[in-house]
N, C-alpha and C. Protein backbone atom coordinates (compact mmCIF):
# COMPACT_ATOMS: atom_id res chain seq x y z
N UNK A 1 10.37 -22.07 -12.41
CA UNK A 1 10.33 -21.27 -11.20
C UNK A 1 9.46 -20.04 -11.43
N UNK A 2 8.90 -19.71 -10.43
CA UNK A 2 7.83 -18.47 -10.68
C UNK A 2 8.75 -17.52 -10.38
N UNK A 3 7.95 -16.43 -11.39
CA UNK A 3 8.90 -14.89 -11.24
C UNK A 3 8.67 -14.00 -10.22
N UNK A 4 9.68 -13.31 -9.81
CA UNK A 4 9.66 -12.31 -8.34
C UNK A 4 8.95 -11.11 -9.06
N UNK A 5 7.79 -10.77 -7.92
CA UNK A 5 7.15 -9.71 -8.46
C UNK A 5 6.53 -8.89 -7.13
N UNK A 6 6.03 -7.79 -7.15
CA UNK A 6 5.66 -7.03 -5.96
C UNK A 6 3.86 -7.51 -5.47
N UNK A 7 4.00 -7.64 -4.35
CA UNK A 7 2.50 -8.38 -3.86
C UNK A 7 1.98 -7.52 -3.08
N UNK A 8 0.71 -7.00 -2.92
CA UNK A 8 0.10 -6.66 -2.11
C UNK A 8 -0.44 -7.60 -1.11
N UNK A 9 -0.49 -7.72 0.13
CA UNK A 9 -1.62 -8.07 1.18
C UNK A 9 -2.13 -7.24 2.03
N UNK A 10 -3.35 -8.05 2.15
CA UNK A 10 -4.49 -7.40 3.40
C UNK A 10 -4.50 -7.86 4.19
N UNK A 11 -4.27 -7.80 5.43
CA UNK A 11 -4.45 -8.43 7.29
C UNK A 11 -5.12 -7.52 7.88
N UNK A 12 -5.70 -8.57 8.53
CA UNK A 12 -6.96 -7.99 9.85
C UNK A 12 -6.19 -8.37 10.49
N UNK A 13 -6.05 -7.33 12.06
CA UNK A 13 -5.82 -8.37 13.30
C UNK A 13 -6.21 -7.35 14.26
N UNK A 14 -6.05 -8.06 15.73
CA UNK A 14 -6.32 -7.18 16.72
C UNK A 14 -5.58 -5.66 16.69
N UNK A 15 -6.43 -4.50 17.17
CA UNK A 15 -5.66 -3.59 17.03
C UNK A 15 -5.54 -3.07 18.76
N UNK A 16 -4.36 -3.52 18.52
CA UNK A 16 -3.70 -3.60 19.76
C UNK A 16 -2.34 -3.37 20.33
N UNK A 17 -1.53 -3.22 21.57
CA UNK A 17 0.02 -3.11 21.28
C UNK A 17 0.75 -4.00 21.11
N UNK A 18 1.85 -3.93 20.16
CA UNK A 18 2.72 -5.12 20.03
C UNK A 18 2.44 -5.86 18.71
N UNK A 19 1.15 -5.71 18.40
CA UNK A 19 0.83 -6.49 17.16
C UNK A 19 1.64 -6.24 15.59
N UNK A 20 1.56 -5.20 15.35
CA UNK A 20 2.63 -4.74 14.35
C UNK A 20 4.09 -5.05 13.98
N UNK A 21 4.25 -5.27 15.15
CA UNK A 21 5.71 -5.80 15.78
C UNK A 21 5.88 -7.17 15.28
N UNK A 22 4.90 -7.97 16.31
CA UNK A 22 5.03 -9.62 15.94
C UNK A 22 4.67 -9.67 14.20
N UNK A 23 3.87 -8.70 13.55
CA UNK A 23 4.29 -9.04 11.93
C UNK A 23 5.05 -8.42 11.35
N UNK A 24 5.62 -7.27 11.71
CA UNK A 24 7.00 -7.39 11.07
C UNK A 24 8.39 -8.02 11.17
N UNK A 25 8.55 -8.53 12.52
CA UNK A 25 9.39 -9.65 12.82
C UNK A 25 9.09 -10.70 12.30
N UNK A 26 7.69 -11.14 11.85
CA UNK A 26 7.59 -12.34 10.96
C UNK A 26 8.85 -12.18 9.53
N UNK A 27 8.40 -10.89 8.77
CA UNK A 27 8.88 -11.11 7.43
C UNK A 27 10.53 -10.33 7.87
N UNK A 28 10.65 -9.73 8.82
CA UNK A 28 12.23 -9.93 8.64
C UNK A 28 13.14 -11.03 9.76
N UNK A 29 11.97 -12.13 9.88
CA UNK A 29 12.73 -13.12 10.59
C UNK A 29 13.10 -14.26 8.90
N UNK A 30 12.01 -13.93 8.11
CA UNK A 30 12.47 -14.87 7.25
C UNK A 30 12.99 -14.03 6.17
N UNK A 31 14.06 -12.68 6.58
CA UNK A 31 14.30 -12.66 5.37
C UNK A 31 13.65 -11.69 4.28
N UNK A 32 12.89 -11.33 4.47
CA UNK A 32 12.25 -10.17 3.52
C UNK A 32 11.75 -8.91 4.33
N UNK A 33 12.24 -8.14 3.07
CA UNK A 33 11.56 -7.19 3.11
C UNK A 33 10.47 -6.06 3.10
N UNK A 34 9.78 -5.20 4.05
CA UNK A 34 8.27 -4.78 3.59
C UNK A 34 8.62 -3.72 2.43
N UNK A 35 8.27 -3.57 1.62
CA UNK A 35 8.45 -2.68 0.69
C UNK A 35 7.39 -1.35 0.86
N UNK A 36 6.58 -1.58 1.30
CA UNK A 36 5.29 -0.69 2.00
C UNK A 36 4.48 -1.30 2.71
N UNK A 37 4.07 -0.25 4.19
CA UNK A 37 3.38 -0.95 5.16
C UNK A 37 2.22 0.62 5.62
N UNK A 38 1.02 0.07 5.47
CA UNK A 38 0.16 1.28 5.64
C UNK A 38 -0.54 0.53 6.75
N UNK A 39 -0.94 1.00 7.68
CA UNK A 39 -1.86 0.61 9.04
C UNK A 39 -3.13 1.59 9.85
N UNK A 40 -4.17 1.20 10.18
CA UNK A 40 -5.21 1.72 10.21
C UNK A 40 -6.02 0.98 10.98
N UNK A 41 -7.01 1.56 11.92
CA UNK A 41 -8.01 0.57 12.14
C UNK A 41 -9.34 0.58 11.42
N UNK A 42 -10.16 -0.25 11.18
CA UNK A 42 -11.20 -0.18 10.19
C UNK A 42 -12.61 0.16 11.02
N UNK A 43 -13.66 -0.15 10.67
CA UNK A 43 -15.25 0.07 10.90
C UNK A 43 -15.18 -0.42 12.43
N UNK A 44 -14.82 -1.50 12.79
CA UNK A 44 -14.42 -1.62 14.19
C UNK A 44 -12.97 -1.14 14.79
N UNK A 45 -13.75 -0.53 15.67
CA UNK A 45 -12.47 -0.42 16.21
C UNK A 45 -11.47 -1.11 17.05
N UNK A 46 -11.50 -2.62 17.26
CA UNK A 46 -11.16 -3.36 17.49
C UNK A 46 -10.31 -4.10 17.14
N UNK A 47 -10.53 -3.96 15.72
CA UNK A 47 -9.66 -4.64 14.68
C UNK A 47 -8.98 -3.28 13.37
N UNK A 48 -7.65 -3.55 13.14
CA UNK A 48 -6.89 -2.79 12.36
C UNK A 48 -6.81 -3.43 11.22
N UNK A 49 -6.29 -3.05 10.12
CA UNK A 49 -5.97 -2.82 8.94
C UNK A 49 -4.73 -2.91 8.41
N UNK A 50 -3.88 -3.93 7.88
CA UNK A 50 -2.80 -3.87 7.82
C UNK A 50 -2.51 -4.01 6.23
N UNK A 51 -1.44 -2.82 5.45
CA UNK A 51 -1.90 -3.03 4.04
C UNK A 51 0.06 -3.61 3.51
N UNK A 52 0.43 -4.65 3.32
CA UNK A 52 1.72 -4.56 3.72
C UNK A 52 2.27 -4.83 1.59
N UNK A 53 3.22 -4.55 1.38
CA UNK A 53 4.11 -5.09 0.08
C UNK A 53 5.30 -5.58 0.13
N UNK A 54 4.91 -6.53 -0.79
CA UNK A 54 6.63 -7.48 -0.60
C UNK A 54 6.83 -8.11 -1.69
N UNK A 55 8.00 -7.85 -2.14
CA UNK A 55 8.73 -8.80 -3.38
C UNK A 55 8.81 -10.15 -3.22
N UNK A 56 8.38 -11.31 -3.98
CA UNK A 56 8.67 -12.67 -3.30
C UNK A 56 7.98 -13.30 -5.03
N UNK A 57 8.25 -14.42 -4.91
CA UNK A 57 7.44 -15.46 -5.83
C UNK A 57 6.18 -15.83 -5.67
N UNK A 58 4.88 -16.80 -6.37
CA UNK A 58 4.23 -17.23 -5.70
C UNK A 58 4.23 -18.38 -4.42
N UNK A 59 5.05 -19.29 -4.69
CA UNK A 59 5.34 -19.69 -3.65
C UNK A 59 6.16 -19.12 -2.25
N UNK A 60 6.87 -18.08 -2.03
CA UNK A 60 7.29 -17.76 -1.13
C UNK A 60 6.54 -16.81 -0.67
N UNK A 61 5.16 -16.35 -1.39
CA UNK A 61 3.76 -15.46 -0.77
C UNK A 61 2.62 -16.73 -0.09
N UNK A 62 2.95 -17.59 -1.02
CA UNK A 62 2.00 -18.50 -0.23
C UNK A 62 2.38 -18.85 0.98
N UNK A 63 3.50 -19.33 1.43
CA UNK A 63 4.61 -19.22 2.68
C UNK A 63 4.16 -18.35 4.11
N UNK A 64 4.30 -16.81 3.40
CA UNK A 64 4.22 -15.76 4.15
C UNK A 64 2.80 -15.51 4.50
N UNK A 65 2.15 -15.82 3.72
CA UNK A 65 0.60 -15.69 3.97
C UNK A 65 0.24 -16.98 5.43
N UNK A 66 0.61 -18.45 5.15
CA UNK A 66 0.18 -19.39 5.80
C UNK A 66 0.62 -18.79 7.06
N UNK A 67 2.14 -18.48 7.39
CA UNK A 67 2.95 -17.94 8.74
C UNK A 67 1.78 -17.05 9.00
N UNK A 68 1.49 -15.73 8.78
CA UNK A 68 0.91 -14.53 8.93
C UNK A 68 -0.87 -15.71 9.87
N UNK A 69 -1.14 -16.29 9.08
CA UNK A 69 -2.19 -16.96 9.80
C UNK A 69 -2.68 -17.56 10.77
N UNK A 70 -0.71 -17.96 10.97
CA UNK A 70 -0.64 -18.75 12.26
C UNK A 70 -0.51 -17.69 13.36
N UNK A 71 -0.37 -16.56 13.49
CA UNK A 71 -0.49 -16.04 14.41
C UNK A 71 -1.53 -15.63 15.27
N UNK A 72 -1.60 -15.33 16.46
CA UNK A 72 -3.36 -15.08 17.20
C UNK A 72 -3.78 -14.18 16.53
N UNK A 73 -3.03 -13.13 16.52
CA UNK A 73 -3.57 -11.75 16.48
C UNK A 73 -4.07 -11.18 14.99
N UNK A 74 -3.90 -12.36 14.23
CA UNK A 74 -4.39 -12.23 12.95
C UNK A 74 -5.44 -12.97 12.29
N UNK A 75 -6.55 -12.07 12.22
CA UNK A 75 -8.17 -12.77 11.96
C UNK A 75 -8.52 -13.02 10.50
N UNK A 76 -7.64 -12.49 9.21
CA UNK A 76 -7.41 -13.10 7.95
C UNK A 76 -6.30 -12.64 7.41
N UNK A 77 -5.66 -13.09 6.50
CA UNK A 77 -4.81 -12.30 5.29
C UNK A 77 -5.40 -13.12 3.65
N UNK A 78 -4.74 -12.04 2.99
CA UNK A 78 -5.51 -12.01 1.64
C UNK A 78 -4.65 -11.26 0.97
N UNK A 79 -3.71 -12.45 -0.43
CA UNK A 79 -3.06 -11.57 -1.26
C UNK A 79 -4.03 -11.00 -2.71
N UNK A 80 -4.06 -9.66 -2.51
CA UNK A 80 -5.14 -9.16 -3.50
C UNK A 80 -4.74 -9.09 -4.98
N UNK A 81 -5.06 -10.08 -5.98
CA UNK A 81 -4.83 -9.73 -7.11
C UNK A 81 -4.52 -8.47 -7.93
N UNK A 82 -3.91 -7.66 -8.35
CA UNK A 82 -3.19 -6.56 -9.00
C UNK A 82 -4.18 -6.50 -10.27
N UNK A 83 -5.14 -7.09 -11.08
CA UNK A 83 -6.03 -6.65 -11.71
C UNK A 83 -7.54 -6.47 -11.37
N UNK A 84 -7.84 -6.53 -9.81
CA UNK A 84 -8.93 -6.52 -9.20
C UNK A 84 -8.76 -5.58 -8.07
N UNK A 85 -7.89 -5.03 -8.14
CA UNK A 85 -7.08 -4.27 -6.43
C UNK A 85 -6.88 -2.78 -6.78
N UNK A 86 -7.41 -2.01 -6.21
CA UNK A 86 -7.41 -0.52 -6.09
C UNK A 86 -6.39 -0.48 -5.20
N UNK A 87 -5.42 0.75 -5.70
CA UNK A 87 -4.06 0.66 -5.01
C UNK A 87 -3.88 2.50 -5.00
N UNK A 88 -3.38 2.94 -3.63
CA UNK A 88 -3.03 4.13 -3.87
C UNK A 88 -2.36 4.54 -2.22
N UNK A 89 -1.34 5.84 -2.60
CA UNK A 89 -0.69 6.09 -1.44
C UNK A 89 -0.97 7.39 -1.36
N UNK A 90 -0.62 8.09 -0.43
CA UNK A 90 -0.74 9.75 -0.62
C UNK A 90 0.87 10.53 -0.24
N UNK A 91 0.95 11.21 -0.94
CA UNK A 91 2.56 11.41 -0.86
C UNK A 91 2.14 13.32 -0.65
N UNK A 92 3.15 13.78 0.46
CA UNK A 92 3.39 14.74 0.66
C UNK A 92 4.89 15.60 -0.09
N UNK A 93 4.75 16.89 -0.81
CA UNK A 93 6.29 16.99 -0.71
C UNK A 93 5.60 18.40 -1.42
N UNK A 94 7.53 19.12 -0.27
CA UNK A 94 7.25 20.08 -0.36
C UNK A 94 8.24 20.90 -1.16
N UNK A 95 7.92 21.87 -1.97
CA UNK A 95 8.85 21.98 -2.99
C UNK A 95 9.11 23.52 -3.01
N UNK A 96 10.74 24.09 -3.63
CA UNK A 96 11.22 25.47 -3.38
C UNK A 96 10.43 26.17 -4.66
N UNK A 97 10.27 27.55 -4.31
CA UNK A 97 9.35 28.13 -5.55
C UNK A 97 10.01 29.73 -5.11
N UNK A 98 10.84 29.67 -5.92
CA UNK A 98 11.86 31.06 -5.82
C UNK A 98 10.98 32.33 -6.32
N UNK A 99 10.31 32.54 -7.51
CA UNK A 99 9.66 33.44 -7.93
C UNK A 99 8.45 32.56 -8.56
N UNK A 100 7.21 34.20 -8.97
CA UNK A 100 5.98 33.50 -9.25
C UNK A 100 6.34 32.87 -10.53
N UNK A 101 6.97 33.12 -11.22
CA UNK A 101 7.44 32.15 -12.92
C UNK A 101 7.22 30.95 -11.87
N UNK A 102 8.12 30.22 -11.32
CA UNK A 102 8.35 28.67 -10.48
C UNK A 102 7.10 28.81 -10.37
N UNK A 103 6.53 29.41 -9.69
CA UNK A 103 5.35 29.05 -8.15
C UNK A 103 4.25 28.67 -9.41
N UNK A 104 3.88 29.25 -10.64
CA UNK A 104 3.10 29.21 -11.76
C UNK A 104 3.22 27.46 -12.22
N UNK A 105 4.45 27.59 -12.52
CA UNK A 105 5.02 26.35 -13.25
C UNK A 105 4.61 25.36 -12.54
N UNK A 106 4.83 25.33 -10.88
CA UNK A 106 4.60 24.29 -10.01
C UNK A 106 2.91 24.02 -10.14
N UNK A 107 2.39 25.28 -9.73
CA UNK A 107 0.68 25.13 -10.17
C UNK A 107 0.07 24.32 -11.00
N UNK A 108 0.78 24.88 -12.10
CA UNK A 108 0.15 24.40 -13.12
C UNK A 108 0.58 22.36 -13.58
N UNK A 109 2.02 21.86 -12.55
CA UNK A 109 2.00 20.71 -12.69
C UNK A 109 0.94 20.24 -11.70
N UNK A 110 0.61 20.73 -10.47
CA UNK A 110 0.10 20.14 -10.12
C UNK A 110 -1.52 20.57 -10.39
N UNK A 111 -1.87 20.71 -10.90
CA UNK A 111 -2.97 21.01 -11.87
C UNK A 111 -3.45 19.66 -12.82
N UNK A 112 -2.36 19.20 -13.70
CA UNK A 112 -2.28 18.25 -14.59
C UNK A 112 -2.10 16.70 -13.54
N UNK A 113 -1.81 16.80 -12.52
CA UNK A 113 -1.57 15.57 -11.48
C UNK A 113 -2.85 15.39 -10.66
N UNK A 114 -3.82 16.18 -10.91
CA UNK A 114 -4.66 16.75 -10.11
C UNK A 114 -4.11 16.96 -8.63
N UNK A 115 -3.11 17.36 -8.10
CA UNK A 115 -2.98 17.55 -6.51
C UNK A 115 -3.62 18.65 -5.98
N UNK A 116 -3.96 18.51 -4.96
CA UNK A 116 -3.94 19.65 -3.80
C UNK A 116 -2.77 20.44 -3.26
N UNK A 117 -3.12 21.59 -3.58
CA UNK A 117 -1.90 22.49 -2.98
C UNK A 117 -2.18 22.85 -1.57
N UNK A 118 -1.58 22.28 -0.61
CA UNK A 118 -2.08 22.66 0.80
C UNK A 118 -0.96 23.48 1.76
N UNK A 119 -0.45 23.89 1.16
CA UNK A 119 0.50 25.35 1.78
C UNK A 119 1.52 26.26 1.16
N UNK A 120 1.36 27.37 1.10
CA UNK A 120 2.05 28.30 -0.09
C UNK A 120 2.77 29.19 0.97
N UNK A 121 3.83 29.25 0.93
CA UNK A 121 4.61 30.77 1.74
C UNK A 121 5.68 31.08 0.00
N UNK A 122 6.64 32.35 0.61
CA UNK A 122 6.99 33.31 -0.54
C UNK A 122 8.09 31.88 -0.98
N UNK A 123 8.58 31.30 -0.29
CA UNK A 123 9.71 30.22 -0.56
C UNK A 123 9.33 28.85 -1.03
N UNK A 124 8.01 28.50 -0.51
CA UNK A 124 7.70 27.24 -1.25
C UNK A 124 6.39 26.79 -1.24
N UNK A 125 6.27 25.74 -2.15
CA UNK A 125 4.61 25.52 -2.14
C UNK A 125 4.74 23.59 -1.62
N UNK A 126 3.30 23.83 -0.55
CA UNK A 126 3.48 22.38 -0.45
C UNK A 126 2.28 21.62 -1.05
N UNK A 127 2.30 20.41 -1.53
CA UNK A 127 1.25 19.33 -2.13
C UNK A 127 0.87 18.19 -2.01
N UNK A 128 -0.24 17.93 -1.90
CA UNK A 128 -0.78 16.18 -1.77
C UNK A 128 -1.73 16.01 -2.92
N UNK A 129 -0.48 14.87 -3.02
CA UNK A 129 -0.62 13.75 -4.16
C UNK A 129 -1.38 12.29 -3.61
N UNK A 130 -2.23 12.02 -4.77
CA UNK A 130 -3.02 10.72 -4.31
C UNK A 130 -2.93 9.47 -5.30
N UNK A 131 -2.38 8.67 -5.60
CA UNK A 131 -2.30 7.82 -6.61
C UNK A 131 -1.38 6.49 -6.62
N UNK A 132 -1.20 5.89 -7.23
CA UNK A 132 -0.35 4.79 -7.54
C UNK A 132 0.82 5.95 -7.64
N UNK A 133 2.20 4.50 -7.34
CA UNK A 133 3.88 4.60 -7.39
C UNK A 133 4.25 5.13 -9.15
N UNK A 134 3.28 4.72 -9.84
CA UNK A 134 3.86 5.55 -11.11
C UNK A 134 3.05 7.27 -11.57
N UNK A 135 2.07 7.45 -10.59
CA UNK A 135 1.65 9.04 -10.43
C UNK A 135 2.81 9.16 -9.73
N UNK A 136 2.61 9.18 -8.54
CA UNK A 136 3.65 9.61 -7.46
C UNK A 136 4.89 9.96 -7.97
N UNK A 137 5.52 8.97 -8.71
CA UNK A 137 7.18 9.16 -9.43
C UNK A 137 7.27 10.13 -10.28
N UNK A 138 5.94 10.13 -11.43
CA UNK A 138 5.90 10.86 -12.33
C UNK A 138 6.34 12.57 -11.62
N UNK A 139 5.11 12.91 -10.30
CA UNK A 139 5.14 14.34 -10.40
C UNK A 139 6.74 14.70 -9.70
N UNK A 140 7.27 13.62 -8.60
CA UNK A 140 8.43 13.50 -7.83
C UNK A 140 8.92 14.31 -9.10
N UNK A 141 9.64 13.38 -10.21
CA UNK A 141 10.30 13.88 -11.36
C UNK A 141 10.21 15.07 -11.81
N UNK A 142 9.34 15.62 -11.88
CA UNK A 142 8.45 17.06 -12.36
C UNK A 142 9.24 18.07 -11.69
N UNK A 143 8.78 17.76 -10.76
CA UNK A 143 9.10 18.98 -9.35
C UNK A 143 10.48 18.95 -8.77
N UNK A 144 11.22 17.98 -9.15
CA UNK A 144 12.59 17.70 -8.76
C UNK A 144 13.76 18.85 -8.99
N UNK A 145 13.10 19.43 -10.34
CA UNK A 145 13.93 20.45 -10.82
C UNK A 145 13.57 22.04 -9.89
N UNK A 146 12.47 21.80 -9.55
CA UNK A 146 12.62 23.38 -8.32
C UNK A 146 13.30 22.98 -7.14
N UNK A 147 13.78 21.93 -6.83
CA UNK A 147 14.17 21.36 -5.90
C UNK A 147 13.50 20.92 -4.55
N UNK A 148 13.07 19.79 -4.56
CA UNK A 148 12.21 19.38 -3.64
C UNK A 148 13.02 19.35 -1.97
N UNK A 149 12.30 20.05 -0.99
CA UNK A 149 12.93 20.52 0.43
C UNK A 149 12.63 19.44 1.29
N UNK A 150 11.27 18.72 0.88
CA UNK A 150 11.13 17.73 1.80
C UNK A 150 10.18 16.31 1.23
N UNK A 151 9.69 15.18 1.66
CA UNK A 151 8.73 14.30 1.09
C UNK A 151 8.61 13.14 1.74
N UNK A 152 6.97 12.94 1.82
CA UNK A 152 6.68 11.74 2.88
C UNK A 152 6.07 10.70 2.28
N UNK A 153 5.98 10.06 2.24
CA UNK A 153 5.22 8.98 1.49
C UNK A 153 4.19 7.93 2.74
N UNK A 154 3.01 8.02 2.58
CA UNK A 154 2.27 7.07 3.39
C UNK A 154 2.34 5.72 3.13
N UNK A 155 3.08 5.09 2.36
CA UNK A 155 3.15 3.77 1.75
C UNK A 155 1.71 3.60 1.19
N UNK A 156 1.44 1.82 0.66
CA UNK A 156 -0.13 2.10 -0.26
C UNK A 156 -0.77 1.30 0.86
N UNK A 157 -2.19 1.85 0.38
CA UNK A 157 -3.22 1.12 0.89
C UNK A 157 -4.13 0.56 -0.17
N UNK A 158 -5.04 -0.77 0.00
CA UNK A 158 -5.47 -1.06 -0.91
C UNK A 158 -6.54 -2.28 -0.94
N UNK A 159 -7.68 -1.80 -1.74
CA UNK A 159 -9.33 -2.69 -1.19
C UNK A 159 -9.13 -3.09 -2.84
N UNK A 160 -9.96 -4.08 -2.84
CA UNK A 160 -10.16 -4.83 -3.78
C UNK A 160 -11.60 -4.24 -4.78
N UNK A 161 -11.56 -4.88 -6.09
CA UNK A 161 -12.73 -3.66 -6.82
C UNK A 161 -14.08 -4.91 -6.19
N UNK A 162 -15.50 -4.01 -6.35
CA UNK A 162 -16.59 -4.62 -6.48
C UNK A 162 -16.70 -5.07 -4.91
N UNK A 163 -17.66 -6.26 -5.34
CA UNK A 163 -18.45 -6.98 -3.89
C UNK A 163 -17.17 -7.58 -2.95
N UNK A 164 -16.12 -8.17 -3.54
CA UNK A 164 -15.10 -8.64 -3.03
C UNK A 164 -14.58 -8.10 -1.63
N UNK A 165 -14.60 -8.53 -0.70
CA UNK A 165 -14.17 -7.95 0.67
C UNK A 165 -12.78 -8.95 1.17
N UNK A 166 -11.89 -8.42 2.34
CA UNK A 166 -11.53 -9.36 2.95
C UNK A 166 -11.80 -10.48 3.64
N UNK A 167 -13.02 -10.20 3.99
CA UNK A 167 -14.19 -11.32 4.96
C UNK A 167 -14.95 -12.09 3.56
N UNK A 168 -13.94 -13.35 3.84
CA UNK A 168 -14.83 -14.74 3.14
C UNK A 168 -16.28 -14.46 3.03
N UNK A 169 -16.78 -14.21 3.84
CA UNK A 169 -18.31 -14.66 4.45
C UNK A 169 -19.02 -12.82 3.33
N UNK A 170 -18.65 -12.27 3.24
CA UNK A 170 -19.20 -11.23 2.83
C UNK A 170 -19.05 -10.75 1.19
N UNK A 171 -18.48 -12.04 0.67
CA UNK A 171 -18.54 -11.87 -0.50
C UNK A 171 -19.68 -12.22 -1.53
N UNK A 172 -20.09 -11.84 -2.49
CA UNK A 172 -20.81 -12.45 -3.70
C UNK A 172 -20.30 -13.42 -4.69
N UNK A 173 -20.83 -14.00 -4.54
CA UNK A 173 -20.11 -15.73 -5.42
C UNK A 173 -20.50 -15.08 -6.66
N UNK A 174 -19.39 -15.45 -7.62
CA UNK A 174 -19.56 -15.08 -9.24
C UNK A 174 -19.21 -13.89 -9.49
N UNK A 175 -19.02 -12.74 -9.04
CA UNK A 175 -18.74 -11.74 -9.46
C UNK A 175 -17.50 -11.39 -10.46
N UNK A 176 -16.27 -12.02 -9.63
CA UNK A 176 -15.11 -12.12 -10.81
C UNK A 176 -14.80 -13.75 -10.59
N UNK A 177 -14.10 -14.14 -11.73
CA UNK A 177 -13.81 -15.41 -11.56
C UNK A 177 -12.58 -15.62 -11.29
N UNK A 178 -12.04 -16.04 -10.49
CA UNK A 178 -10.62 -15.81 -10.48
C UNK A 178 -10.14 -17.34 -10.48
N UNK A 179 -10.45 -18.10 -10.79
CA UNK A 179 -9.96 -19.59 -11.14
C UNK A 179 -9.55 -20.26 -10.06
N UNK A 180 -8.48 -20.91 -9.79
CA UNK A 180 -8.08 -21.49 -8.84
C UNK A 180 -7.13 -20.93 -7.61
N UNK A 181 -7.07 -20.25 -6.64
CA UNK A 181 -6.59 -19.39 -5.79
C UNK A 181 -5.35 -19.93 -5.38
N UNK A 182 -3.97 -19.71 -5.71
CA UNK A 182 -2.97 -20.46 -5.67
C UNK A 182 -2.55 -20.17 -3.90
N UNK A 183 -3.13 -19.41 -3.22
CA UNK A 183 -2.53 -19.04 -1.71
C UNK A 183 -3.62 -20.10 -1.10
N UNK A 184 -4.70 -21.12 -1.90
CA UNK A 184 -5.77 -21.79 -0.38
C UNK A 184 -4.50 -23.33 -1.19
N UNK A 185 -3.68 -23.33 -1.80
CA UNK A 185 -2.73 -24.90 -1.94
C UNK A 185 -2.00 -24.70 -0.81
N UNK A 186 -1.72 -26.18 -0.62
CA UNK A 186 -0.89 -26.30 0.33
C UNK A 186 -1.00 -25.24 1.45
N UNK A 187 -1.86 -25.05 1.88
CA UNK A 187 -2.23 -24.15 3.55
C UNK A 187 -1.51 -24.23 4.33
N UNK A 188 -1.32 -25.66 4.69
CA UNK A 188 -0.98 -25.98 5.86
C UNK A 188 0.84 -26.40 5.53
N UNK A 189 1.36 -26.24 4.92
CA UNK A 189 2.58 -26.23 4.30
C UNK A 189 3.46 -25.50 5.40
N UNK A 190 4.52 -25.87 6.17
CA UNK A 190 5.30 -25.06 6.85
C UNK A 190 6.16 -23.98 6.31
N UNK A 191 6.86 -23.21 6.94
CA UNK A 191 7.52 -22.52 6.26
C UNK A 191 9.28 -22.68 6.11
């Protein structure tokens, strides 16, 4: 049996109303959960961006992928390999900073995180963070001890490295090799 592990996908679809809807009722009609869902529309504005995560096996991604296809409003999906996939979220949080000793201390972590400090009053400093779930946790942890007042998380978004696009048609043959693509088996496989 294949092991449960966290998946990224990419969906195009119309960007339009209702559409979001009919795919998240897909994965909690069967049962799963989004673990992160980032949405956007891209270069057209016609078409959105859907960056979604989900715990599952390979076969129960291959599943979710075929469903996701069958729908109108969806013009590809694509589970992006995790050693070819640029991954990052931006996390807001805003943290208490009682005196300048704290307000220093906080600086200077987020200094080492590289963040942006984008609002300072006498009570707290606020920051954006840009990175993968193990930056993000790391500074969470950090800052936990001045006591964090508030925190947002954009869920991830995430493009693939090099020539590689979501659009079949716009790729460069050879660039990475990725062997045999276990999501084009069984396509047409119900769910």
């Amino acid at each position: 049996m294949n092991a449960v592990s966290r998946h990224t996908l990419a969906v195009l679809v119309d960007n339009e109303s209702g559409v979001l809807s009919r795919v998240a009722r897909l994965f909690s009609g069967k049962g799963y959960n989004i673990e992160s869902l980032a949405v956007g529309t891209t270069d057209n504005p016609a078409i959105s961006r859907i960056t979604i995560e989900v715990i599952a096996d390979d076969k129960q991604l291959n599943l979710l992928c075929n469903q996701l296809r069958k729908l109108i409003c969806v013009h590809s999906v694509k589970a992006l390999k995790p050693e070819h996939a640029i991954r990052r979220e931006l996390m807001l949080i805003k943290v208490s900073s009682g005196d300048s000793v704290q307000r220093n201390e906080i600086i200077q972590i987020a200094n080492i995180f590289r963040a942006s400090i984008i609002d300072v009053s006498k009570a707290s400093i606020t920051l954006a963070v840009i990175g993968d779930e193990s930056k993000t946790e790391a500074i969470q942890n950090l800052l936990a001890e001045f006591g964090i007042l508030e925190l947002v998380r954009t869920g991830m978004v995430a493009l693939e490295r090099g020539q590689y696009t979501i659009d079949e048609q716009t790729k460069m043959k050879g660039e990475f090799d990725y062997g045999k693509n276990v999501l084009q088996e069984n396509f047409y496989e119900p769910f």
